[in-house]
PDB file of N, CA and C in Angstrom:
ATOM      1  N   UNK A   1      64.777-123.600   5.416  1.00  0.00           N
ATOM      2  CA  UNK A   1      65.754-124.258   4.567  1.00  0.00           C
ATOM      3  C   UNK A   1      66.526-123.196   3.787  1.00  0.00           C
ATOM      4  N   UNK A   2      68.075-123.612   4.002  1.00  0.00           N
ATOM      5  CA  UNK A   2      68.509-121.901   3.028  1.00  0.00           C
ATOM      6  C   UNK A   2      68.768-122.861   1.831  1.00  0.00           C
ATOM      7  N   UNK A   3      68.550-121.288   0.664  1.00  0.00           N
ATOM      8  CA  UNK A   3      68.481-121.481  -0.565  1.00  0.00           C
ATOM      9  C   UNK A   3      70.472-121.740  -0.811  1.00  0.00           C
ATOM     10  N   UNK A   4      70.179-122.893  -2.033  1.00  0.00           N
ATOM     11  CA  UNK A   4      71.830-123.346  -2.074  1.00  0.00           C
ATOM     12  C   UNK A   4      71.690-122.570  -3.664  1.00  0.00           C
ATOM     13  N   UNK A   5      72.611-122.044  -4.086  1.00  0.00           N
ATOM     14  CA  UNK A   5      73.114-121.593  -5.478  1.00  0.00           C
ATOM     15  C   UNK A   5      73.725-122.335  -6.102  1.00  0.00           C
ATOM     16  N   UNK A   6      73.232-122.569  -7.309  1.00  0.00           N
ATOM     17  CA  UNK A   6      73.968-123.580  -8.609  1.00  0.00           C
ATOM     18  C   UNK A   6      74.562-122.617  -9.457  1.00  0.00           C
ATOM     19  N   UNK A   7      73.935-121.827  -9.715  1.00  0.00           N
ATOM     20  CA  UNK A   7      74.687-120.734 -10.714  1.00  0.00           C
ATOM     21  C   UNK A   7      74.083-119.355 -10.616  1.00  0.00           C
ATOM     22  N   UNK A   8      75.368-118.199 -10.769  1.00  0.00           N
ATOM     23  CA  UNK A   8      74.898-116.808 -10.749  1.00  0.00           C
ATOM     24  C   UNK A   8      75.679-116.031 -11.838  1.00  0.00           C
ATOM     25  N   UNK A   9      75.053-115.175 -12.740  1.00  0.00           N
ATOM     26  CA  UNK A   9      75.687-114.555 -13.164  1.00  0.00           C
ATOM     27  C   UNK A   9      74.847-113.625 -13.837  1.00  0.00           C
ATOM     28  N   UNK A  10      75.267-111.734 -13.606  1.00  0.00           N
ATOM     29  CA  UNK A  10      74.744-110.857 -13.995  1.00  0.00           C
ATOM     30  C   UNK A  10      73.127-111.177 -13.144  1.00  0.00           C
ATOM     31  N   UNK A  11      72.352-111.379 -14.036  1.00  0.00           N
ATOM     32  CA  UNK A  11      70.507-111.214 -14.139  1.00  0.00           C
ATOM     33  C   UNK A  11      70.007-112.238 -13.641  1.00  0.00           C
ATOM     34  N   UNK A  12      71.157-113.554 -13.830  1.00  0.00           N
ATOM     35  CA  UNK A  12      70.468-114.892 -13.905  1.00  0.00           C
ATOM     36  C   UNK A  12      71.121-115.207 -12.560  1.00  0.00           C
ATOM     37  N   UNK A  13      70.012-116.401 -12.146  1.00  0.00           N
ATOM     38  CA  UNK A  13      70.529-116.820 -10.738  1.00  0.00           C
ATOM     39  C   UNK A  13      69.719-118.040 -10.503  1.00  0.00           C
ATOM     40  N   UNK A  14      70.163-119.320 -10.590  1.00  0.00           N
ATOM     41  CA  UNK A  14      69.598-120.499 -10.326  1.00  0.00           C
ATOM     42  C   UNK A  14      69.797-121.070  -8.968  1.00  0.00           C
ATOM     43  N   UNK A  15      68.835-121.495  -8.238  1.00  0.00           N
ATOM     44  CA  UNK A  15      68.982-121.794  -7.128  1.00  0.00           C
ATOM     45  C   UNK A  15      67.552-123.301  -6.790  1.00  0.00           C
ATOM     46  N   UNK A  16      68.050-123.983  -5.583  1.00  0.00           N
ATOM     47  CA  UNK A  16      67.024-125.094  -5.526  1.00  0.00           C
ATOM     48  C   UNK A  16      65.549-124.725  -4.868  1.00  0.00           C
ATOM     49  N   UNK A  17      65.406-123.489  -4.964  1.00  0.00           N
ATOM     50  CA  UNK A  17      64.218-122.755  -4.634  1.00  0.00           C
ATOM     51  C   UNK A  17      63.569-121.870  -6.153  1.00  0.00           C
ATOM     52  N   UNK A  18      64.300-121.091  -6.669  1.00  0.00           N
ATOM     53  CA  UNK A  18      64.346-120.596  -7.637  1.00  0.00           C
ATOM     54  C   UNK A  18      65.092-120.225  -9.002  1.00  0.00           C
ATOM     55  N   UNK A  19      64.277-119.328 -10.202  1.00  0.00           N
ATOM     56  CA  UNK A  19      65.262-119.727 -11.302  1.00  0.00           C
ATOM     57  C   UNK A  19      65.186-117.770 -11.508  1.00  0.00           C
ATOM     58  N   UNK A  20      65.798-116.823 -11.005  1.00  0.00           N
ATOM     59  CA  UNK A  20      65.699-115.685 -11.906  1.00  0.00           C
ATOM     60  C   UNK A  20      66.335-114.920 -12.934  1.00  0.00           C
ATOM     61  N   UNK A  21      65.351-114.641 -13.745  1.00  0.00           N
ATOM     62  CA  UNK A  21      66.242-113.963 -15.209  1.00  0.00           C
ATOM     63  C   UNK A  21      65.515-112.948 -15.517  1.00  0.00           C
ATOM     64  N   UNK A  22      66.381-112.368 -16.109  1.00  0.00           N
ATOM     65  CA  UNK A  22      65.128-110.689 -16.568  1.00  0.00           C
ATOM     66  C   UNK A  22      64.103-110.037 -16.098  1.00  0.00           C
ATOM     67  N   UNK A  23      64.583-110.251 -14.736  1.00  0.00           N
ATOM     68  CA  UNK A  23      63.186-109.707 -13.588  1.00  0.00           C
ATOM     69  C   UNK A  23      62.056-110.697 -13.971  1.00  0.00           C
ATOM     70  N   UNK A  24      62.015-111.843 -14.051  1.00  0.00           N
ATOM     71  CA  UNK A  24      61.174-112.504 -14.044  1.00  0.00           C
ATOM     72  C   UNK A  24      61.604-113.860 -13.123  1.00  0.00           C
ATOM     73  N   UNK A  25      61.123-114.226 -11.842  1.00  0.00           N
ATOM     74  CA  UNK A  25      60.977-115.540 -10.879  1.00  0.00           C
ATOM     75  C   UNK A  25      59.925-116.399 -11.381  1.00  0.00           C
ATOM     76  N   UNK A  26      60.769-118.076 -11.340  1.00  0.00           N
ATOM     77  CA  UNK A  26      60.261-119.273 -11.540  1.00  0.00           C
ATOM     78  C   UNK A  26      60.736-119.790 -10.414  1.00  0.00           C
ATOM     79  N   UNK A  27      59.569-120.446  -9.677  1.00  0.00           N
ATOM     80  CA  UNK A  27      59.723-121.096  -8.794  1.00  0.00           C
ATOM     81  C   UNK A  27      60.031-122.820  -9.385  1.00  0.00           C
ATOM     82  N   UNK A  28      61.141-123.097  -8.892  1.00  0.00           N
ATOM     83  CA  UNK A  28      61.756-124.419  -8.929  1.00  0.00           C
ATOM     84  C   UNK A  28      60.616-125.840  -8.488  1.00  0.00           C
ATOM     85  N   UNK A  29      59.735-125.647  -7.486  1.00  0.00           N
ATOM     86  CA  UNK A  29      58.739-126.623  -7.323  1.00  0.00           C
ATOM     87  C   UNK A  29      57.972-127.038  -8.162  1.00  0.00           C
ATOM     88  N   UNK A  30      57.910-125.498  -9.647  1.00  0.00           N
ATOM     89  CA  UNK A  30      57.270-125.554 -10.686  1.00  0.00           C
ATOM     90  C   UNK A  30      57.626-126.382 -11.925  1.00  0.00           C
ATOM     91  N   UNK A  31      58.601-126.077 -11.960  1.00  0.00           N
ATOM     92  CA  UNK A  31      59.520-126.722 -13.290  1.00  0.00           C
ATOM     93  C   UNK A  31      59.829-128.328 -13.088  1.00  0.00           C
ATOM     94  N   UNK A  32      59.118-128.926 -14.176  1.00  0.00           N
ATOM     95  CA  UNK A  32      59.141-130.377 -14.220  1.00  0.00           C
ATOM     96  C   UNK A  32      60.232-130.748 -15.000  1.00  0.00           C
ATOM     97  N   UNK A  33      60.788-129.813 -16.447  1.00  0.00           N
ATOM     98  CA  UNK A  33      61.829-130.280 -17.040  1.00  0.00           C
ATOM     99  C   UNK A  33      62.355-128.513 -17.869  1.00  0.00           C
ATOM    100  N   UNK A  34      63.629-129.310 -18.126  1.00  0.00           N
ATOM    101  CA  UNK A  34      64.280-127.807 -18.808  1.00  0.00           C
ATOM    102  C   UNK A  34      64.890-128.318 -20.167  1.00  0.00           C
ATOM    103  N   UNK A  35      64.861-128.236 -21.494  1.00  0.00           N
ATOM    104  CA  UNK A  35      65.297-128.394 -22.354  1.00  0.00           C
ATOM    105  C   UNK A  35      66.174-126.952 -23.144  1.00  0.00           C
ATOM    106  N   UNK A  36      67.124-126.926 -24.526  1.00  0.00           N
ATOM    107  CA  UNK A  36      67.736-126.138 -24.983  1.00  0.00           C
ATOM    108  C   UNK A  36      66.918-126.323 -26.249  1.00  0.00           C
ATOM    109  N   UNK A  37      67.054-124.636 -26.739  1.00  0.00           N
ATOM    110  CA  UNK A  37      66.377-124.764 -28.202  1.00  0.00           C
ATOM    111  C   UNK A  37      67.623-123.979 -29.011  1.00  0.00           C
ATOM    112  N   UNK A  38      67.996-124.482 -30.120  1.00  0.00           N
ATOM    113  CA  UNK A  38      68.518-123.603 -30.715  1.00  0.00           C
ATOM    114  C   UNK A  38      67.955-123.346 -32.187  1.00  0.00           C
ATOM    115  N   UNK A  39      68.022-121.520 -32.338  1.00  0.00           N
ATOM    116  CA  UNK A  39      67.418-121.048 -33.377  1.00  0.00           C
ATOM    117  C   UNK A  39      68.344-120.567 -34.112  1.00  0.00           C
ATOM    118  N   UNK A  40      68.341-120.919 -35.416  1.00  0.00           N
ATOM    119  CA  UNK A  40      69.695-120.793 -36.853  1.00  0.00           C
ATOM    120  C   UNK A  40      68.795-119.661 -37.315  1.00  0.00           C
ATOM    121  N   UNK A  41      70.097-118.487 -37.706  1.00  0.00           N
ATOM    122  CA  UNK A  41      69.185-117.493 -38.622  1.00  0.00           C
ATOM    123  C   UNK A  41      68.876-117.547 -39.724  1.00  0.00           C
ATOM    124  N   UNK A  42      67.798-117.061 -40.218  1.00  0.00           N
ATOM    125  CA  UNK A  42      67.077-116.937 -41.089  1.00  0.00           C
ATOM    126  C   UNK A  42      68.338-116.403 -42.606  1.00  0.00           C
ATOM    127  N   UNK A  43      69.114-117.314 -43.393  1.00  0.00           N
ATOM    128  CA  UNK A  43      69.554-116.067 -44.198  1.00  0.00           C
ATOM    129  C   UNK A  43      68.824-116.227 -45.967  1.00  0.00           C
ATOM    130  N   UNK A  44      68.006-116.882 -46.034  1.00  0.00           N
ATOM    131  CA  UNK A  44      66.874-116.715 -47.066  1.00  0.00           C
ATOM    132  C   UNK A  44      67.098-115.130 -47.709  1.00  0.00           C
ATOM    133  N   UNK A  45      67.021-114.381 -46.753  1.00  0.00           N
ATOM    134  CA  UNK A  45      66.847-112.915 -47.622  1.00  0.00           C
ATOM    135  C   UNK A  45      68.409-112.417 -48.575  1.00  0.00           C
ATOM    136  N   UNK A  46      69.080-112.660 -47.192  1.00  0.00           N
ATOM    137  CA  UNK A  46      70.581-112.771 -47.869  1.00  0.00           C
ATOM    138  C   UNK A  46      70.794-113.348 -49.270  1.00  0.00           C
ATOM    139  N   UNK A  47      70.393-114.416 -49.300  1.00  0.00           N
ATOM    140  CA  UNK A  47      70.808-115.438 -50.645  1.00  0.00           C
ATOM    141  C   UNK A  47      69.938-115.062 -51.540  1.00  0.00           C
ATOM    142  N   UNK A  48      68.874-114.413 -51.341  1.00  0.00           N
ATOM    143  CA  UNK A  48      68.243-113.969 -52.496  1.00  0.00           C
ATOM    144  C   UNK A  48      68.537-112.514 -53.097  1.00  0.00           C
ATOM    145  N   UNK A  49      69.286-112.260 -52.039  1.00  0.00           N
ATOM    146  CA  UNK A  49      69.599-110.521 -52.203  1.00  0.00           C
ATOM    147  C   UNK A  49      70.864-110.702 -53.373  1.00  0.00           C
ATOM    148  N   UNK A  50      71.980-111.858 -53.448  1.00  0.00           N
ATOM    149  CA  UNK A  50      73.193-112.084 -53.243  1.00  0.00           C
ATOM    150  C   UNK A  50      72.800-112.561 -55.014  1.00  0.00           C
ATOM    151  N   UNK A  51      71.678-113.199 -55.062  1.00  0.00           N
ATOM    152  CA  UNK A  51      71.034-113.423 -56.379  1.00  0.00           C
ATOM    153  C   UNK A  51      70.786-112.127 -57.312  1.00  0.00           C
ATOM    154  N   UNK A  52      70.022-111.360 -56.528  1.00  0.00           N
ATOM    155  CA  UNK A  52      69.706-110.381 -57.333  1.00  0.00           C
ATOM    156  C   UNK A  52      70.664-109.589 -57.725  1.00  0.00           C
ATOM    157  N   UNK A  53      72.114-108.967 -56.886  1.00  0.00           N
ATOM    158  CA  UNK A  53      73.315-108.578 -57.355  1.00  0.00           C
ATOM    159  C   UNK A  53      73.438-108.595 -58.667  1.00  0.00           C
ATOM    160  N   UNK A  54      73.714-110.625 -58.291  1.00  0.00           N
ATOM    161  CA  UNK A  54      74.373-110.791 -59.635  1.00  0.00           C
ATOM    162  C   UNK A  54      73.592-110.669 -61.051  1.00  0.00           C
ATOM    163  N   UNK A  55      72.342-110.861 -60.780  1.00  0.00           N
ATOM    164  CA  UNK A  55      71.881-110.562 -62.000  1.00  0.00           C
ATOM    165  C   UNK A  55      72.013-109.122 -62.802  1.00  0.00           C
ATOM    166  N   UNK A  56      71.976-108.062 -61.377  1.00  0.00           N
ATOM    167  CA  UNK A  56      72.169-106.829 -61.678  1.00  0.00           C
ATOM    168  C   UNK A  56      73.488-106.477 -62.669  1.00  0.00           C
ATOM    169  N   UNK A  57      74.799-108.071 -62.205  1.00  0.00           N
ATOM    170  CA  UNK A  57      76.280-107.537 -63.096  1.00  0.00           C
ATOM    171  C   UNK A  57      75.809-107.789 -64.287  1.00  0.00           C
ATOM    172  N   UNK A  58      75.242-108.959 -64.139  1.00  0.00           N
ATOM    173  CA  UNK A  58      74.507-109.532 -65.456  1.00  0.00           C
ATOM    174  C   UNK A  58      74.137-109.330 -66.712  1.00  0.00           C
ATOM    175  N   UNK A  59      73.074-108.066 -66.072  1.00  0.00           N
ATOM    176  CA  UNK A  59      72.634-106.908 -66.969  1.00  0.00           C
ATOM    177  C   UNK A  59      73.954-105.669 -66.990  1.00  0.00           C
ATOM    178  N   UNK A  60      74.742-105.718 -66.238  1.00  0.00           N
ATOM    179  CA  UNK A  60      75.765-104.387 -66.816  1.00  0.00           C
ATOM    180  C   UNK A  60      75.447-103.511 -65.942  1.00  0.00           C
ATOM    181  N   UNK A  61      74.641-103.869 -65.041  1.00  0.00           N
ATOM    182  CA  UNK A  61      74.862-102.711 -63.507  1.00  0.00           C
ATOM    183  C   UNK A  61      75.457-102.823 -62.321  1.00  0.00           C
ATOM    184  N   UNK A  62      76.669-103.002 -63.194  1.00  0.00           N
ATOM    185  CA  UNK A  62      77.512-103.271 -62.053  1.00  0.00           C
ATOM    186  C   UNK A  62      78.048-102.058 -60.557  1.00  0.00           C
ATOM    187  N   UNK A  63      77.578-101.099 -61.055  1.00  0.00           N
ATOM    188  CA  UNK A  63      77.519-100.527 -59.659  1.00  0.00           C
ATOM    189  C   UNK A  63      76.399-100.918 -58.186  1.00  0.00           C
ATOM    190  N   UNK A  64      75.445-101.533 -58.923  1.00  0.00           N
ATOM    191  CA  UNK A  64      74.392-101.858 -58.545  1.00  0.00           C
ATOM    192  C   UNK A  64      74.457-103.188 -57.872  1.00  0.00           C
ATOM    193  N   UNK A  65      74.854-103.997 -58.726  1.00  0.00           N
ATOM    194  CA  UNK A  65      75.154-105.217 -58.390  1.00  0.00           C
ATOM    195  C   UNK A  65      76.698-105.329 -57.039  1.00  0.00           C
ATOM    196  N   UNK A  66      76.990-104.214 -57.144  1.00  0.00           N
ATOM    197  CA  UNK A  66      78.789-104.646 -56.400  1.00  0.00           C
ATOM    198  C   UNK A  66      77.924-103.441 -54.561  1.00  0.00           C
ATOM    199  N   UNK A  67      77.282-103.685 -54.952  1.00  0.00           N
ATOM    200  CA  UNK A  67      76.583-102.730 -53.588  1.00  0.00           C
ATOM    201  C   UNK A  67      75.894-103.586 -53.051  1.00  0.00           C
ATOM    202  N   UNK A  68      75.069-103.826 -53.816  1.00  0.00           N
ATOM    203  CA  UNK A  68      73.969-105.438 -53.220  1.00  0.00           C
ATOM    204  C   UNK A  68      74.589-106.143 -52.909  1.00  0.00           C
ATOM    205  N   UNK A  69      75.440-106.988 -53.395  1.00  0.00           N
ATOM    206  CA  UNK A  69      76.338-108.086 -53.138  1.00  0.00           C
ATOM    207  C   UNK A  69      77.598-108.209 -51.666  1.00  0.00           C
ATOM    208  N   UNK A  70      78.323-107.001 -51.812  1.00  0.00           N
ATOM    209  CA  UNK A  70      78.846-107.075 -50.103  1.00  0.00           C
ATOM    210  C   UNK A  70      77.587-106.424 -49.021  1.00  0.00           C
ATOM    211  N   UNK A  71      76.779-105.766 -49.571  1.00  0.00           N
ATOM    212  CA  UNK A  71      76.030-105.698 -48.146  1.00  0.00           C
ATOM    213  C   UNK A  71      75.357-106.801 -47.376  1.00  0.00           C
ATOM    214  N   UNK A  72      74.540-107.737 -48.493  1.00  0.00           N
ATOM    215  CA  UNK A  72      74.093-108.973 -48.027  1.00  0.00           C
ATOM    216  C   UNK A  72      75.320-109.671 -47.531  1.00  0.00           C
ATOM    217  N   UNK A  73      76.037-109.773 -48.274  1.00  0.00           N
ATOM    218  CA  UNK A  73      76.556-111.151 -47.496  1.00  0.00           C
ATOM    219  C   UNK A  73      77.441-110.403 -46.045  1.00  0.00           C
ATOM    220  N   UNK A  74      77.878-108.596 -46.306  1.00  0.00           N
ATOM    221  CA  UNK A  74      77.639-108.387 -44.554  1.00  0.00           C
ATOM    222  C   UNK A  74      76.387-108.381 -43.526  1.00  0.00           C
ATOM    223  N   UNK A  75      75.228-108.120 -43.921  1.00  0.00           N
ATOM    224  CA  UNK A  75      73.925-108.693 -42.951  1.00  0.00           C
ATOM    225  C   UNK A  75      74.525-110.316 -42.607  1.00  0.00           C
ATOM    226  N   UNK A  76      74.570-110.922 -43.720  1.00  0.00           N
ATOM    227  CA  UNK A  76      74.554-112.209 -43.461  1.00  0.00           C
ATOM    228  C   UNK A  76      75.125-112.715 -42.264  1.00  0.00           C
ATOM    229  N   UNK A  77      76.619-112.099 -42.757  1.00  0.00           N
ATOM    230  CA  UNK A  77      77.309-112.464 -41.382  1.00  0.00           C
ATOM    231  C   UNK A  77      77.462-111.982 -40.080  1.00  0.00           C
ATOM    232  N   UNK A  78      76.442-111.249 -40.016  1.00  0.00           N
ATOM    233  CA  UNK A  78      76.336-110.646 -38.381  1.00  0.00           C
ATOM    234  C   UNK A  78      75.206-110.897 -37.614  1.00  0.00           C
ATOM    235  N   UNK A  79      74.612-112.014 -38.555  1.00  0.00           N
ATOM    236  CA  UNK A  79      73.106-112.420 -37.579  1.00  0.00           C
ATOM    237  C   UNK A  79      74.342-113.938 -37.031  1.00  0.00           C
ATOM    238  N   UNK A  80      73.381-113.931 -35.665  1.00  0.00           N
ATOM    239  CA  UNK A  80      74.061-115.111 -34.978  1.00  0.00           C
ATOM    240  C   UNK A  80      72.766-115.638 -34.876  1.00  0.00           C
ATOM    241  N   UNK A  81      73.255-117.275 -34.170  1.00  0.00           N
ATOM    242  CA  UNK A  81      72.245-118.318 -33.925  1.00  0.00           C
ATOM    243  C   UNK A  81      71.952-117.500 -32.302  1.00  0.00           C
ATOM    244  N   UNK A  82      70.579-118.038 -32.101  1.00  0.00           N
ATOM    245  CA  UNK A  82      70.173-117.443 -31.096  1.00  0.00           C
ATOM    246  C   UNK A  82      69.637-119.103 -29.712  1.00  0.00           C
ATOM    247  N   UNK A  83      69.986-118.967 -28.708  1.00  0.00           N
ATOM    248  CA  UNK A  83      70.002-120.145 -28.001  1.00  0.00           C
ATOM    249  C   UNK A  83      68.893-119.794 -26.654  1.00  0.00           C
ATOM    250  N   UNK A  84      68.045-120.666 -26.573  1.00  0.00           N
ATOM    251  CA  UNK A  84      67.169-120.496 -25.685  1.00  0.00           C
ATOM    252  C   UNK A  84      66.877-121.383 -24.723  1.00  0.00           C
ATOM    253  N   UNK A  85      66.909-121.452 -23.152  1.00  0.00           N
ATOM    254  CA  UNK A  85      66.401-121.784 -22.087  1.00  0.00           C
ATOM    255  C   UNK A  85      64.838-122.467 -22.288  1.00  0.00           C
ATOM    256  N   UNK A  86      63.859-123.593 -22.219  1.00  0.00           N
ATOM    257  CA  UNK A  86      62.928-123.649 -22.226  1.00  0.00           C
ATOM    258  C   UNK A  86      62.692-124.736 -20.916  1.00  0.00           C
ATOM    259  N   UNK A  87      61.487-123.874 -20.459  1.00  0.00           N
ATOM    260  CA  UNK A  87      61.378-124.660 -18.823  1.00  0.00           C
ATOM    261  C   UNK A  87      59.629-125.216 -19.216  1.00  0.00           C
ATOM    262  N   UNK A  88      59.581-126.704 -18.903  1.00  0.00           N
ATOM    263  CA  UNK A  88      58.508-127.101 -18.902  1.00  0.00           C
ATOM    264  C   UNK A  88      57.863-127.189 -17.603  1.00  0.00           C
ATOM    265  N   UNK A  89      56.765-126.439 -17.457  1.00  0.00           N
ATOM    266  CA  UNK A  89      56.221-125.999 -15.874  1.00  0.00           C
ATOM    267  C   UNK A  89      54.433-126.706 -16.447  1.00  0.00           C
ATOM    268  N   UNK A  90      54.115-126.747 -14.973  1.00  0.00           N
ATOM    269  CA  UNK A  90      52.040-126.994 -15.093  1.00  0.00           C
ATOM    270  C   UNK A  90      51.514-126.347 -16.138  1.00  0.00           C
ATOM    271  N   UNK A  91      51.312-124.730 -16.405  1.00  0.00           N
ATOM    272  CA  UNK A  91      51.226-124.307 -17.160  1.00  0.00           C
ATOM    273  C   UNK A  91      51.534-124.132 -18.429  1.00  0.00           C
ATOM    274  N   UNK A  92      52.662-125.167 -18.961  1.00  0.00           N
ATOM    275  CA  UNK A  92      53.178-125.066 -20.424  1.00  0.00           C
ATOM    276  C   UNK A  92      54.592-125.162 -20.548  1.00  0.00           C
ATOM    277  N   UNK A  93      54.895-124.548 -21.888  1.00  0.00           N
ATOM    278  CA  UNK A  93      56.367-124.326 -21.676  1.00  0.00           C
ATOM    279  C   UNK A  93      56.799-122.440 -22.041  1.00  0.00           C
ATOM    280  N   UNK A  94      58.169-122.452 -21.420  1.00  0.00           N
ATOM    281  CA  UNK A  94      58.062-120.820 -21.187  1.00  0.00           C
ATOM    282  C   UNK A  94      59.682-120.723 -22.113  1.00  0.00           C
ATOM    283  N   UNK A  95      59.960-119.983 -22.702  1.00  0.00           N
ATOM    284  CA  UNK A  95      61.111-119.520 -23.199  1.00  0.00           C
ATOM    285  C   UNK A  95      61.607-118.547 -22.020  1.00  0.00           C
ATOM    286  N   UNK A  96      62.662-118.802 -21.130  1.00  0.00           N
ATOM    287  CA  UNK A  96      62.939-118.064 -20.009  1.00  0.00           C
ATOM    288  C   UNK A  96      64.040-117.396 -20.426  1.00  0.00           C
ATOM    289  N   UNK A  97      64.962-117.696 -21.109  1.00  0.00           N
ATOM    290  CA  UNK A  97      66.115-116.912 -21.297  1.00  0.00           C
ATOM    291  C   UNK A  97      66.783-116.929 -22.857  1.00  0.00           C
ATOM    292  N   UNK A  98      67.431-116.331 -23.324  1.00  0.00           N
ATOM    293  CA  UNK A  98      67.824-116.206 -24.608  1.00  0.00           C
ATOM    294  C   UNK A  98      69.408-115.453 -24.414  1.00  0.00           C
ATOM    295  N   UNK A  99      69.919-116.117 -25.232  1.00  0.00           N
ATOM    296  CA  UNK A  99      71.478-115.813 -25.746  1.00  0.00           C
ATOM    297  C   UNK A  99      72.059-116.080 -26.928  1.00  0.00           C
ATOM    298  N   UNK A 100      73.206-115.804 -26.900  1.00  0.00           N
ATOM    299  CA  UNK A 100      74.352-115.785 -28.567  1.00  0.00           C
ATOM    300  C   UNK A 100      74.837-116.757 -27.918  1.00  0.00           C
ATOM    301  N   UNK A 101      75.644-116.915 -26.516  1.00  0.00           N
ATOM    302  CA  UNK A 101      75.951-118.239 -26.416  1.00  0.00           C
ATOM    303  C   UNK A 101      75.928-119.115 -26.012  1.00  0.00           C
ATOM    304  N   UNK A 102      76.283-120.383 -26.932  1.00  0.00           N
ATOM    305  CA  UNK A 102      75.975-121.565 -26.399  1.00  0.00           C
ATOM    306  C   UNK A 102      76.583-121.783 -24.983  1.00  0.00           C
ATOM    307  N   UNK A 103      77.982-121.525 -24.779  1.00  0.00           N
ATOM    308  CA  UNK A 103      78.424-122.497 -23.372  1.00  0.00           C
ATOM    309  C   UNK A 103      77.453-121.968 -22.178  1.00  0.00           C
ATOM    310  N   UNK A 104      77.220-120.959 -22.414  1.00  0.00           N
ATOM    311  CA  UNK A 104      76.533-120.032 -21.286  1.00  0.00           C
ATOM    312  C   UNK A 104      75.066-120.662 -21.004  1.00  0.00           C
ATOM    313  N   UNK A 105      74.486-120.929 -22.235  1.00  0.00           N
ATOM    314  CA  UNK A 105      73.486-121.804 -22.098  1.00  0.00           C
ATOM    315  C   UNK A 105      73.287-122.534 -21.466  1.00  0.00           C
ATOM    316  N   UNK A 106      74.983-123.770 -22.113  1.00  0.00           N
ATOM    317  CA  UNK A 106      74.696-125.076 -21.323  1.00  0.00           C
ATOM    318  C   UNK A 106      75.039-125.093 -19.627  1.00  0.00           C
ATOM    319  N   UNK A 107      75.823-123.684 -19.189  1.00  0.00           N
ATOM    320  CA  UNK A 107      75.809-123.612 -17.798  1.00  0.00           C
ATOM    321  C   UNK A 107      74.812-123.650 -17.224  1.00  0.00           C
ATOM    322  N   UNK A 108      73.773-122.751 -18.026  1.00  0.00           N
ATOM    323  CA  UNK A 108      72.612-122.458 -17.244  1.00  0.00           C
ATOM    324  C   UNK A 108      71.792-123.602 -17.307  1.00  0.00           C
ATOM    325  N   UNK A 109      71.631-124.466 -18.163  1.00  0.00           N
ATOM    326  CA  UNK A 109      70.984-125.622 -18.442  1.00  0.00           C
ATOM    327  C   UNK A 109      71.357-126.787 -17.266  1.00  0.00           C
ATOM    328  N   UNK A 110      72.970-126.859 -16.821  1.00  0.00           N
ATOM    329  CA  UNK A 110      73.239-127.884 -16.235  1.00  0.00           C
ATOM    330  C   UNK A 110      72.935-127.441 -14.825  1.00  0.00           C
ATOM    331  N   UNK A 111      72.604-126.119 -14.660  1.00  0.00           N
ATOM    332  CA  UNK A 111      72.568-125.573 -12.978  1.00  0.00           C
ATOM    333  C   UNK A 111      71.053-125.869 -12.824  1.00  0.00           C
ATOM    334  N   UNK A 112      70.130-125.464 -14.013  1.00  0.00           N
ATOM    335  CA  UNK A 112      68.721-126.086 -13.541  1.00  0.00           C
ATOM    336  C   UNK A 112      68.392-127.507 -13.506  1.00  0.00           C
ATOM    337  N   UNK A 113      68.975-128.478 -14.468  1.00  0.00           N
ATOM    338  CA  UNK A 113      69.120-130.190 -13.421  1.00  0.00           C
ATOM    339  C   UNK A 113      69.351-130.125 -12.194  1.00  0.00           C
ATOM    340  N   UNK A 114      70.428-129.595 -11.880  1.00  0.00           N
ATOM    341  CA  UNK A 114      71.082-130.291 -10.655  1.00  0.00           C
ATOM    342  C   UNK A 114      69.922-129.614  -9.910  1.00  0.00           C
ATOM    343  N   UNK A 115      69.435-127.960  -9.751  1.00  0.00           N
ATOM    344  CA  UNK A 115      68.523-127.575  -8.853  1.00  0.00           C
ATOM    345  C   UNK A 115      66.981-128.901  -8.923  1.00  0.00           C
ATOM    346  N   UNK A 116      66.414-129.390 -10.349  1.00  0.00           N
ATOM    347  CA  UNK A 116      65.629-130.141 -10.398  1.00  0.00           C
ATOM    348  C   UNK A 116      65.847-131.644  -9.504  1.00  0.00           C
ATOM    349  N   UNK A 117      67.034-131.977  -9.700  1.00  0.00           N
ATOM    350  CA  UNK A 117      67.585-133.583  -8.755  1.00  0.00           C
ATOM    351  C   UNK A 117      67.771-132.926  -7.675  1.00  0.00           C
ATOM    352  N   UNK A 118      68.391-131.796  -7.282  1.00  0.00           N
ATOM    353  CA  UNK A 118      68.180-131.702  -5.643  1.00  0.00           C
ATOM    354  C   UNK A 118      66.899-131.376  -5.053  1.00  0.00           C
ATOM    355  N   UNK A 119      65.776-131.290  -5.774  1.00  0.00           N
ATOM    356  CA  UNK A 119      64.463-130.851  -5.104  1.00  0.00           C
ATOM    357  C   UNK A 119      63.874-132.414  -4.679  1.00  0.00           C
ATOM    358  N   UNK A 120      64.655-133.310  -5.667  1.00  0.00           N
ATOM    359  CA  UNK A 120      63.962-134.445  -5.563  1.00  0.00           C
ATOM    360  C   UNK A 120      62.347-134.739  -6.326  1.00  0.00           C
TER     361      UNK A 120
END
């Protein structure tokens, strides 16, 4: 039976035989379901950093405070949400792939259905 391709790109390569990403093969006979996870970053540290600034103007250290204050909120803005592939197989569930983006995700997401409905 030749293998039909749903999606290829770079590393990743979904097919109704198989799923490969990052040098790592999942066999498609395996995978019972595929869901998306998405992970929001953490900016807790940010907002507390962004706190402490100001207290620093607060007190009159304002050199102190004007340093703290744009660096956090640049960390802040350069963490992205992080989007993950999760394949539910016999063995569990596996985080197979990870990205910044979403559409890319949902390509890869909609190429492992269709490989799952064409296995039947």
């Amino acid at each position: 039976m030749e293998e039909i391709i749903f999606f290829e790109y770079d590393d990743v390569k979904v097919t109704n035989a198989r799923f490969l990403t990052n040098n790592q093969t999942y066999a498609m006979s395996n995978v019972t379901s595929v869901k998306p996870h998405k992970e929001d970053p953490n900016r807790l540290a940010g907002i507390i950093a962004i706190i402490v600034g100001l207290i620093f103007i607060m007190n009159e250290s304002y050199l102190v405070g004007f340093i703290i204050i744009p660096l956090a909120v640049y960390i802040m803005s350069k963490q992205k949400t992080i989007y993950t592939v999760i394949l539910k197989t016999s063995s569990g569930e596996n985080r197979a792939l990870q990205t910044y983006q979403q559409e890319y995700l949902n390509q890869v997401i909609d190429a492992l259905n269709k490989a799952i409905v064409y296995r039947g």
